[in-house]
N, C-alpha and C. Protein backbone atom coordinates (compact mmCIF):
# COMPACT_ATOMS: atom_id res chain seq x y z
N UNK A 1 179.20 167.43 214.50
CA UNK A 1 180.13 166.36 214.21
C UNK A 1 179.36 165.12 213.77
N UNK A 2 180.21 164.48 212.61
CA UNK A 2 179.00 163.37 212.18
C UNK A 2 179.58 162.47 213.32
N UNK A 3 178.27 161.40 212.74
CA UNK A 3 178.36 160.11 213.63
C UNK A 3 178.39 159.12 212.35
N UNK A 4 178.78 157.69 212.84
CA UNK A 4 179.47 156.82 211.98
C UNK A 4 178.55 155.83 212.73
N UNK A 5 177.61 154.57 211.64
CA UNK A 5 177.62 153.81 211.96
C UNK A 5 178.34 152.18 211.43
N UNK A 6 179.13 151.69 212.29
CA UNK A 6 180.10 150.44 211.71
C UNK A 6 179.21 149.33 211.44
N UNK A 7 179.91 148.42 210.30
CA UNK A 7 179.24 147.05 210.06
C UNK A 7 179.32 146.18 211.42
N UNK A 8 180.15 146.08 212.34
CA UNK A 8 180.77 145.69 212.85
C UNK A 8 179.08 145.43 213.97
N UNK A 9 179.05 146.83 214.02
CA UNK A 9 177.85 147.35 215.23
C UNK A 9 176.41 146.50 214.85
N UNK A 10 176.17 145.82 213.72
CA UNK A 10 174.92 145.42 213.17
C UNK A 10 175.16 143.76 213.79
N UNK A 11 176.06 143.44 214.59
CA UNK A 11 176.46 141.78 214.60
C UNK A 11 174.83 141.05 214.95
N UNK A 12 173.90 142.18 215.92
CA UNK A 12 172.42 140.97 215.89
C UNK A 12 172.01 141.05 214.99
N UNK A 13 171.39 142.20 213.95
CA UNK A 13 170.56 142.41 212.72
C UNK A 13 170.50 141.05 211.99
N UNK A 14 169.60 140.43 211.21
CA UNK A 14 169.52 140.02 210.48
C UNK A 14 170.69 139.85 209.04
N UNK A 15 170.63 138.78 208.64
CA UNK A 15 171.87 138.64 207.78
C UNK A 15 171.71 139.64 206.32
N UNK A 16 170.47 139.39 206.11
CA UNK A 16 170.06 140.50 204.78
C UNK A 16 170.30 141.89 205.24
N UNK A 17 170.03 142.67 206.16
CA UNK A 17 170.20 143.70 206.88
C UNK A 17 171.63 143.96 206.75
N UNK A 18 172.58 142.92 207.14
CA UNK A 18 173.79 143.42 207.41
C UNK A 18 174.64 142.92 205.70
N UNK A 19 174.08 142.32 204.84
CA UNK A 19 174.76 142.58 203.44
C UNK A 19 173.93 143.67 202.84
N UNK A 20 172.54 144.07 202.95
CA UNK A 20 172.81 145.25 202.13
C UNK A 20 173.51 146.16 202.88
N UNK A 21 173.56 146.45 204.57
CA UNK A 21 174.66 147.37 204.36
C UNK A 21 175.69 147.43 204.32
N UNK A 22 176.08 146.55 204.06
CA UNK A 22 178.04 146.22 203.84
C UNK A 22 178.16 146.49 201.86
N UNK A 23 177.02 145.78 201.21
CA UNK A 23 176.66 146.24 199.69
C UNK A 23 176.45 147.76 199.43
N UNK A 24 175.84 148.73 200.34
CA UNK A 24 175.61 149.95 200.28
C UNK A 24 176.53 150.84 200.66
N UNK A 25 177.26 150.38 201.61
CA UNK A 25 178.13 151.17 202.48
C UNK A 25 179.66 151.12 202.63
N UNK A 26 179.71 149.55 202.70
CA UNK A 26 180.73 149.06 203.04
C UNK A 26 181.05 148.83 204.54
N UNK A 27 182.14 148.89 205.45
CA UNK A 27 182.09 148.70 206.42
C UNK A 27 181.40 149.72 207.31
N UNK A 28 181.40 150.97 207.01
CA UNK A 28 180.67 152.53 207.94
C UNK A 28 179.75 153.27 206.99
N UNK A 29 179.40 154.36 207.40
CA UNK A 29 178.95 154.95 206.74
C UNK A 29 178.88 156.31 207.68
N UNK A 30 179.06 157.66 207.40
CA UNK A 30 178.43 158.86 207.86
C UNK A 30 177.05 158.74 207.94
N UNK A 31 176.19 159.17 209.29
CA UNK A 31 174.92 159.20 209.57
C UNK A 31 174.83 160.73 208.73
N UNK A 32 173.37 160.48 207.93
CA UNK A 32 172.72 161.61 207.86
C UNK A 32 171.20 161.89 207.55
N UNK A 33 170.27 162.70 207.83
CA UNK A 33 169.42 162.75 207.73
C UNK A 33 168.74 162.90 206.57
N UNK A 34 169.97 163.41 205.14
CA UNK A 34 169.68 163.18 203.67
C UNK A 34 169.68 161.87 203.23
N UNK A 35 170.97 161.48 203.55
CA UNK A 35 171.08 159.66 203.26
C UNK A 35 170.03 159.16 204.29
N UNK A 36 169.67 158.83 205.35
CA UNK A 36 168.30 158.18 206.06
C UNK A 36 167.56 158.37 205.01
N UNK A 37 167.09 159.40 204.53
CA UNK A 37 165.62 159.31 203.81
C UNK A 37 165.88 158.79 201.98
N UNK A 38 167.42 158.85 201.24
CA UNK A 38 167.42 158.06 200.55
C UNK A 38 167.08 156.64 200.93
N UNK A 39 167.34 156.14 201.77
CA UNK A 39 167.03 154.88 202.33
C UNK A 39 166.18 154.01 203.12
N UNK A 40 165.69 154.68 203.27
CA UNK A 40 164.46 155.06 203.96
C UNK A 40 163.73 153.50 203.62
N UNK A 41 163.48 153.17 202.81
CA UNK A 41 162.58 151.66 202.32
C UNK A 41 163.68 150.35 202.32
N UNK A 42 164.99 150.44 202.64
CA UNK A 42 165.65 149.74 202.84
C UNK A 42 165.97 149.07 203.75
N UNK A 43 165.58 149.75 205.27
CA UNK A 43 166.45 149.18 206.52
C UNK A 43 165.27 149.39 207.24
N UNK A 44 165.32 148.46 208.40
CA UNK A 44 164.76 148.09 209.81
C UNK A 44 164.67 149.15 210.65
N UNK A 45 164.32 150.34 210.44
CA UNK A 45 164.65 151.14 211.34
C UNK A 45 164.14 151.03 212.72
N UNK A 46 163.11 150.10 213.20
CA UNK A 46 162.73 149.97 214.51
C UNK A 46 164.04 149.11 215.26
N UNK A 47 164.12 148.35 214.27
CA UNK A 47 165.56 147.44 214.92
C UNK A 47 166.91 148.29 215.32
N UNK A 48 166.86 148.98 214.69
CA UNK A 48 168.34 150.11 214.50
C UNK A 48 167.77 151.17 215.61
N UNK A 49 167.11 151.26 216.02
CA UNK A 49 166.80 152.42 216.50
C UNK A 49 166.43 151.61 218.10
N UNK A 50 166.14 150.67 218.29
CA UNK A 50 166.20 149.70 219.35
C UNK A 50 167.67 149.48 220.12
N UNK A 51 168.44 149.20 218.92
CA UNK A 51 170.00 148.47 219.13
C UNK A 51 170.93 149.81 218.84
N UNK A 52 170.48 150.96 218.67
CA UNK A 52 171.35 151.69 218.28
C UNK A 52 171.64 153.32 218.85
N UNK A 53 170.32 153.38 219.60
CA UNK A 53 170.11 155.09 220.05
C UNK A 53 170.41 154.74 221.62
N UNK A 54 170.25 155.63 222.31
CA UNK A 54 170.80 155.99 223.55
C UNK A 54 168.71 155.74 224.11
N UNK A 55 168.68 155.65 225.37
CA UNK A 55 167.14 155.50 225.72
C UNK A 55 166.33 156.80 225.46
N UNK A 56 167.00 158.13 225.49
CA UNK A 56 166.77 159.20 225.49
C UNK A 56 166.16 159.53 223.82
N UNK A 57 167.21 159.29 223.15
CA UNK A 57 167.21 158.97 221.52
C UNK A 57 166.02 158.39 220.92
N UNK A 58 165.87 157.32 221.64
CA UNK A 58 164.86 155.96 221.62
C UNK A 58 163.81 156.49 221.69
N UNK A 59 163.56 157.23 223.28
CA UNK A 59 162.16 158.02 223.35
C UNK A 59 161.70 159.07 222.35
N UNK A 60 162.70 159.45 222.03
CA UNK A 60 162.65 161.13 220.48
C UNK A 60 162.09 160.22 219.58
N UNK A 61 162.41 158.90 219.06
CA UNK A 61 162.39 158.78 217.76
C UNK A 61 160.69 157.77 217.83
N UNK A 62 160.41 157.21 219.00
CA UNK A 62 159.22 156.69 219.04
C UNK A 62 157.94 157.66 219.32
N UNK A 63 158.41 158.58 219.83
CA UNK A 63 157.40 159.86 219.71
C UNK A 63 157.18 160.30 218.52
N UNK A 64 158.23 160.54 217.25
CA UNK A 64 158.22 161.25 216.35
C UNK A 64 157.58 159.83 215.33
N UNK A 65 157.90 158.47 215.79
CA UNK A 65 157.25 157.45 214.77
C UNK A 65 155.94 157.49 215.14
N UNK A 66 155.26 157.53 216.39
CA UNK A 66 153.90 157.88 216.65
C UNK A 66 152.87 158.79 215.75
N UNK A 67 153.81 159.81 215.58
CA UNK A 67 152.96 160.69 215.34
C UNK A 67 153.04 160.93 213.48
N UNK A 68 154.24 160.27 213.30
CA UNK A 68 154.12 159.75 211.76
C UNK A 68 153.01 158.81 211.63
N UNK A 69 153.15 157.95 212.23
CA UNK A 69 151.92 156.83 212.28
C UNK A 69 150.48 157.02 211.91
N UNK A 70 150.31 158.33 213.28
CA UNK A 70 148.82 158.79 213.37
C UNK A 70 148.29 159.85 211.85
N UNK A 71 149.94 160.11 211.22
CA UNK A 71 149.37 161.43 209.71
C UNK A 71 149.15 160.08 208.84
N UNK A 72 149.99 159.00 208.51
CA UNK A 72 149.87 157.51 207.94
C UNK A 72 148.37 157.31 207.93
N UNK A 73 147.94 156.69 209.10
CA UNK A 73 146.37 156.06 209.50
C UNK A 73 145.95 157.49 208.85
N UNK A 74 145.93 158.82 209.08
CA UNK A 74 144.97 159.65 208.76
C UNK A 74 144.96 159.56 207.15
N UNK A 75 146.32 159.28 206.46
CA UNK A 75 146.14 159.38 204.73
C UNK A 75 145.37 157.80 204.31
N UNK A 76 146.05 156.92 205.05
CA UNK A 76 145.44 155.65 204.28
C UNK A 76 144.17 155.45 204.77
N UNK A 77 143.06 155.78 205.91
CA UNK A 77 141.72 156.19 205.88
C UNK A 77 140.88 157.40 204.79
N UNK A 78 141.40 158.10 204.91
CA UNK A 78 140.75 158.31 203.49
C UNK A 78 140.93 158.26 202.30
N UNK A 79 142.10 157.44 202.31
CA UNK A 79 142.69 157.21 200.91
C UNK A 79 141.57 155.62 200.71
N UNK A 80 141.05 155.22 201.92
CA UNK A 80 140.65 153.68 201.46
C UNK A 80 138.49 154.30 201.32
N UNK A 81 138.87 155.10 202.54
CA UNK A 81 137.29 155.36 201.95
C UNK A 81 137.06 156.00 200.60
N UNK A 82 138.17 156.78 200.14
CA UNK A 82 137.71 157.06 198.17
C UNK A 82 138.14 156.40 197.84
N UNK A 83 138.59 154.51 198.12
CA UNK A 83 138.24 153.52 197.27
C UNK A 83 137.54 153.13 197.16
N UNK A 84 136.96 152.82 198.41
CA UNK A 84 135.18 152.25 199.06
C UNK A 84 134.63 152.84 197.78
N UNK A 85 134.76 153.82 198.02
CA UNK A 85 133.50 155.15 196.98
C UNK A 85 133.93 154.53 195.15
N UNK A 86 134.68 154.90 194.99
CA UNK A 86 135.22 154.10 193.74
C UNK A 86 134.82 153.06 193.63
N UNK A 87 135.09 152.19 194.26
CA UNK A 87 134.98 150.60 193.97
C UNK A 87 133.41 150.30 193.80
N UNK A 88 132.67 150.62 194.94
CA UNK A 88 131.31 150.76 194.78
C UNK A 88 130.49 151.18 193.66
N UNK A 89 131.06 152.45 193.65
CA UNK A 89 130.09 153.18 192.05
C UNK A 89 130.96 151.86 190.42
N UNK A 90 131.95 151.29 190.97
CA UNK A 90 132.46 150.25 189.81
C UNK A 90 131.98 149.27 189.74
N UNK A 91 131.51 148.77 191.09
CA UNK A 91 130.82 147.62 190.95
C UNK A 91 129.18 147.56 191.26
N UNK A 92 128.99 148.73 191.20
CA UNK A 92 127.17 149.32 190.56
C UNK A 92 127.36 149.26 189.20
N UNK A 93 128.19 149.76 188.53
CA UNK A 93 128.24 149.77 187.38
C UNK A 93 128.52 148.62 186.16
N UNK A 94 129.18 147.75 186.85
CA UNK A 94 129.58 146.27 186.88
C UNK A 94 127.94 145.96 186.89
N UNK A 95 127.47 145.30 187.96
CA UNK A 95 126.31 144.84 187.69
C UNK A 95 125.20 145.82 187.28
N UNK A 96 125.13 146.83 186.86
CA UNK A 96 123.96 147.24 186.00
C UNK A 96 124.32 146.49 184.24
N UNK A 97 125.95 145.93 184.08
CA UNK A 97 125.36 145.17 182.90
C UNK A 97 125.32 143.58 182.93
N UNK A 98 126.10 143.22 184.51
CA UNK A 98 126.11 141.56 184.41
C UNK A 98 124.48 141.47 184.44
N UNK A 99 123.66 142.21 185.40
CA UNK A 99 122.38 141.83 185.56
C UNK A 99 121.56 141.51 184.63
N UNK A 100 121.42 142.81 183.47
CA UNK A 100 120.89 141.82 182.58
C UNK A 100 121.46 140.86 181.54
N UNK A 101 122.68 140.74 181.17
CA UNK A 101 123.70 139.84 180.51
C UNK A 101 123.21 138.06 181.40
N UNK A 102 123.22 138.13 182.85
CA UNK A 102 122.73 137.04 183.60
C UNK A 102 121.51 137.06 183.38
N UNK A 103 120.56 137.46 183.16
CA UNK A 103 119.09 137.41 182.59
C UNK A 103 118.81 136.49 181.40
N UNK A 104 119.58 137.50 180.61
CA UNK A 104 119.59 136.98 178.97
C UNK A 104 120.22 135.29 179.19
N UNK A 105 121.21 135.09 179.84
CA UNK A 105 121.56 133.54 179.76
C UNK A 105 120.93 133.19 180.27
N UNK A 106 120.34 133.45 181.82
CA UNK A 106 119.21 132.44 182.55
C UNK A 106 118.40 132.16 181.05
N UNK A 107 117.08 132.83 180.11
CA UNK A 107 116.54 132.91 179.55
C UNK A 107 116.79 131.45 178.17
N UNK A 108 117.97 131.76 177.73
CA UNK A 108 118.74 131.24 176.77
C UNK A 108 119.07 129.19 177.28
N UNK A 109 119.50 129.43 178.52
CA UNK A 109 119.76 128.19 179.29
C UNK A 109 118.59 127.47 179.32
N UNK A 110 116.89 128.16 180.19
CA UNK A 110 115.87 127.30 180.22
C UNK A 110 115.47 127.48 178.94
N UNK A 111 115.23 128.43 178.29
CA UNK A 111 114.86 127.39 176.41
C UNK A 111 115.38 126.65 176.36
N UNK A 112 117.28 126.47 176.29
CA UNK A 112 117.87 125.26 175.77
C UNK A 112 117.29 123.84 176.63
N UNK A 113 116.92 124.58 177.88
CA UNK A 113 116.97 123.10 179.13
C UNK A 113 115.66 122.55 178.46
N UNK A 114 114.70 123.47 178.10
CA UNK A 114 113.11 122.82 177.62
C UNK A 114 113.79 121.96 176.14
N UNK A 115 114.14 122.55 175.80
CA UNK A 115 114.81 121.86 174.65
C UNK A 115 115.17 120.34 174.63
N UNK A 116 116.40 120.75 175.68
CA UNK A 116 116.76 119.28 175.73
C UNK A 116 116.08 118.42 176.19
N UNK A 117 115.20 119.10 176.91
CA UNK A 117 114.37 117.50 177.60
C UNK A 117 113.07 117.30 176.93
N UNK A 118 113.06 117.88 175.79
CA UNK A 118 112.30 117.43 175.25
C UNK A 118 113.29 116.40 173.85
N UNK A 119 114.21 116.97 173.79
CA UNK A 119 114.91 115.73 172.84
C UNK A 119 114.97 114.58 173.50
N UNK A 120 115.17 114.72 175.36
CA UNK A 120 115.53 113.32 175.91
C UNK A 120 115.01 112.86 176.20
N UNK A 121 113.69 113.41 176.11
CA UNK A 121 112.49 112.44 176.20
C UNK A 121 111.89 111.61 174.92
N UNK A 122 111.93 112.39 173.84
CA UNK A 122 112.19 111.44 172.71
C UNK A 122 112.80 110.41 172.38
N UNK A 123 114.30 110.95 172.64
CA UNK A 123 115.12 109.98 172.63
C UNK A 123 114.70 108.55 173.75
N UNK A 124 114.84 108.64 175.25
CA UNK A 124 114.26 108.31 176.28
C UNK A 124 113.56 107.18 175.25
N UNK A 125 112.04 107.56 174.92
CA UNK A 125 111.01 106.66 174.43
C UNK A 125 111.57 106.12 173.10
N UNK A 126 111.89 106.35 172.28
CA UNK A 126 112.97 105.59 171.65
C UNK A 126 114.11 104.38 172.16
N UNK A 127 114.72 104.84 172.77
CA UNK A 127 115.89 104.01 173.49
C UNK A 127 115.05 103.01 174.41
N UNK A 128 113.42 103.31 174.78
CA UNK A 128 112.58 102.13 175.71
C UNK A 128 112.11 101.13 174.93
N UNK A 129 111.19 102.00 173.87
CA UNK A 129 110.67 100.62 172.52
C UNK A 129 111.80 99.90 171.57
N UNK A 130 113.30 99.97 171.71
CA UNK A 130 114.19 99.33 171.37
C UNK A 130 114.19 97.96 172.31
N UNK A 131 114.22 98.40 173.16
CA UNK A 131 114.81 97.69 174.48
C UNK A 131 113.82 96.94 175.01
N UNK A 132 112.18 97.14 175.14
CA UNK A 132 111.24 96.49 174.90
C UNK A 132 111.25 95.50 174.12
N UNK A 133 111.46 95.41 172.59
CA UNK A 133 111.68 94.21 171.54
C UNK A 133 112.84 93.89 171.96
N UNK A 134 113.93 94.45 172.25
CA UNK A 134 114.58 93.61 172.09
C UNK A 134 115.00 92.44 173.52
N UNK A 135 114.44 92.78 174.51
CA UNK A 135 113.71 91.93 175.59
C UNK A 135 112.86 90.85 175.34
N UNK A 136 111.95 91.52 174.55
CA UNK A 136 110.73 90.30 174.27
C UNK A 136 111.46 89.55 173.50
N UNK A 137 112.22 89.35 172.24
CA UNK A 137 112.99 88.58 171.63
C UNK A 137 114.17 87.80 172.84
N UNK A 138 114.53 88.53 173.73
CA UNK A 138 115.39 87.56 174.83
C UNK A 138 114.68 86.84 175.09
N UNK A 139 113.31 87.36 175.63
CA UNK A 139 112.63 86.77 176.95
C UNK A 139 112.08 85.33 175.94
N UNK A 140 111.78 85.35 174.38
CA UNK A 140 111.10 84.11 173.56
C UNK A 140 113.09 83.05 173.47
N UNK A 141 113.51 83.81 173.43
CA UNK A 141 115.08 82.87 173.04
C UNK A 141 115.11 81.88 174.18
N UNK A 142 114.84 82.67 175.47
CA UNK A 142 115.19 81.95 176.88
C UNK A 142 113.82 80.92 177.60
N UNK A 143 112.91 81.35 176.59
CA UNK A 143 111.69 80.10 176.69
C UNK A 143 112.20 79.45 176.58
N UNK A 144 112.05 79.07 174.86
CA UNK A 144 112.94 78.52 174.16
C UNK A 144 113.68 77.38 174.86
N UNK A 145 115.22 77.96 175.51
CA UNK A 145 116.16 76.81 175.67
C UNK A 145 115.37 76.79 177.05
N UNK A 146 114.30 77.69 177.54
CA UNK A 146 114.05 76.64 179.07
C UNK A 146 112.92 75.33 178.78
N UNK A 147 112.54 75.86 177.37
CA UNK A 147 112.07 74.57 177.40
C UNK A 147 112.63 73.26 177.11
N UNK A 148 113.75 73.40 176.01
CA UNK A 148 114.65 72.03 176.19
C UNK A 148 115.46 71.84 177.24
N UNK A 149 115.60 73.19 178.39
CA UNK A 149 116.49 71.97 179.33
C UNK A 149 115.65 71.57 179.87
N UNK A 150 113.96 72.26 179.88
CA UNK A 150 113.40 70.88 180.88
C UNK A 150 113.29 69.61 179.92
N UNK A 151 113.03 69.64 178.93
CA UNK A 151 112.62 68.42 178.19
C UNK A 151 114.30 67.19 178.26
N UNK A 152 115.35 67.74 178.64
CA UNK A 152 116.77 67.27 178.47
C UNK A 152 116.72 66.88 180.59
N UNK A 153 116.00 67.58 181.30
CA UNK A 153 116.45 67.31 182.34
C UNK A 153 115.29 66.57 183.16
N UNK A 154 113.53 66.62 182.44
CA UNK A 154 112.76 65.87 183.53
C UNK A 154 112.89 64.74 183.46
N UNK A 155 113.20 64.04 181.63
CA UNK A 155 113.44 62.30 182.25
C UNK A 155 115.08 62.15 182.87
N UNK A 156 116.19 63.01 183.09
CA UNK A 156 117.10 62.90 184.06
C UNK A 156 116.47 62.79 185.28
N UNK A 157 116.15 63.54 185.75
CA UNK A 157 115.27 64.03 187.33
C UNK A 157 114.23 62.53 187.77
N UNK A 158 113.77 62.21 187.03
CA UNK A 158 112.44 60.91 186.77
C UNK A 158 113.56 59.76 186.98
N UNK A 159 114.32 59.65 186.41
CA UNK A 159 115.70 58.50 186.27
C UNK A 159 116.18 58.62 187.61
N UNK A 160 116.80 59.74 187.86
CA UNK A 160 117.88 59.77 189.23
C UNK A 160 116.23 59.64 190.48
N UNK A 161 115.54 60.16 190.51
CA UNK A 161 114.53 59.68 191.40
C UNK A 161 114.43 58.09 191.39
N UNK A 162 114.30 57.41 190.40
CA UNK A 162 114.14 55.89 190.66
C UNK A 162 115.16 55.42 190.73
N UNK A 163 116.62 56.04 190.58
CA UNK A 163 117.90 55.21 191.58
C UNK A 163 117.77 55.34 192.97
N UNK A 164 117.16 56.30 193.17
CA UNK A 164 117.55 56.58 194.60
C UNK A 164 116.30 56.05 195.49
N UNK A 165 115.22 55.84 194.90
CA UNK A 165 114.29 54.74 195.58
C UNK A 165 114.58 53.21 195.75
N UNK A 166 115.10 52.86 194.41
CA UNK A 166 115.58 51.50 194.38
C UNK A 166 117.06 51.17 195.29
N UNK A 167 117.84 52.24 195.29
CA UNK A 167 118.83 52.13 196.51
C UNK A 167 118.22 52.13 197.99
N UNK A 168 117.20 53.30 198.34
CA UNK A 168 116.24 52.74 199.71
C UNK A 168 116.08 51.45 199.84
N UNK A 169 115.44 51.13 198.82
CA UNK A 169 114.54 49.80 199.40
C UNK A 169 115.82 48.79 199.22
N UNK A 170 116.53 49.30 198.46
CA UNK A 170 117.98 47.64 198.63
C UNK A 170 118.40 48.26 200.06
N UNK A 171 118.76 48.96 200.33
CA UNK A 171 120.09 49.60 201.84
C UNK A 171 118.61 49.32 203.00
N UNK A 172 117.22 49.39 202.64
CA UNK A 172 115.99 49.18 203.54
C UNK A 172 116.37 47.58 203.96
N UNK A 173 116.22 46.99 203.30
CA UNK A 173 115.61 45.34 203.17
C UNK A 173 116.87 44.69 203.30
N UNK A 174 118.71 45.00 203.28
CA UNK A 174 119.45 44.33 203.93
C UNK A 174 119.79 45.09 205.35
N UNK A 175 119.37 46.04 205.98
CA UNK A 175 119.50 46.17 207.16
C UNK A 175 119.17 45.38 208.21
């Protein structure tokens, strides 16, 4: 005799859980072990099988997920060690040509690097004997006006010195 499970019966499940099966099913559905395995990638079955089997049920179906489990771990262990193996001999093979491809540029890079520093050192001594003259031409400009501001400021300096003596001796001699 089939068994029926109702929408009704899913009220904890999750809300996605309970529209695809109201989208799939509608309100019930006949249990079966053909339809389970169409569906199989669709539904929660630890949840359903928690909220839904008898304890007896419960124990059948966690024994039988166990031991699905343990053929699982046995395929995806060696399904990952002949990737290991794969991946490895791909990425031996990988670097048997980055290695020397990274050679050839190391190689290519320090020529260019000798290169450049030997342009920037040219350049360098260039860009110094610019900058040299054109210093020494500052450094004669700024003689130059240091010599007229002294010539503009020692008889100032000579002047304001003899106000300020001749104010001593006046602010001296009426005290």
């Amino acid at each position: 005799m089939p068994k029926t499970i109702k929408l009704s019966q899913l009220g904890e499940a999750c809300y996605q859980q309970r529209t695809l099966f109201k989208e799939k099913f509608g309100d019930d559905v006949k249990v079966s072990a053909a339809l389970a395995r169409r569906v199989a990638e669709d539904f929660n079955w630890d949840w359903a099988a928690d909220h839904l089997l008898s304890a007896p049920a419960l124990a059948e179906y966690k024994k039988v997920r166990f031991l699905a489990q343990i053929d699982y771990e046995t395929v995806r262990g060696l399904a990952l060690a002949d990737y290991e193996t794969v991946r490895g001999l791909a990425l031996a093979d990988y670097n048997k040509v980055r290695d020397p491809a990274l050679a050839d540029y190391e190689k290519v890079r320090d020529l260019a690097r000798a290169d450049y520093q030997k342009v920037r050192d040219l350049a360098w001594a260039d860009y110094e004997k610019v900058c040299d003259l054109a210093l020494a031409d500052c450094e004669k400009v700024c003689d130059l006006a240091w010599a007229d501001y002294e010539k503009v400021c020692d008889p100032a300096w000579t002047e304001y010195k003899k106000v300020c003596a001749v104010a001593f001796a006046k602010a001296y001699l009426t005290d």
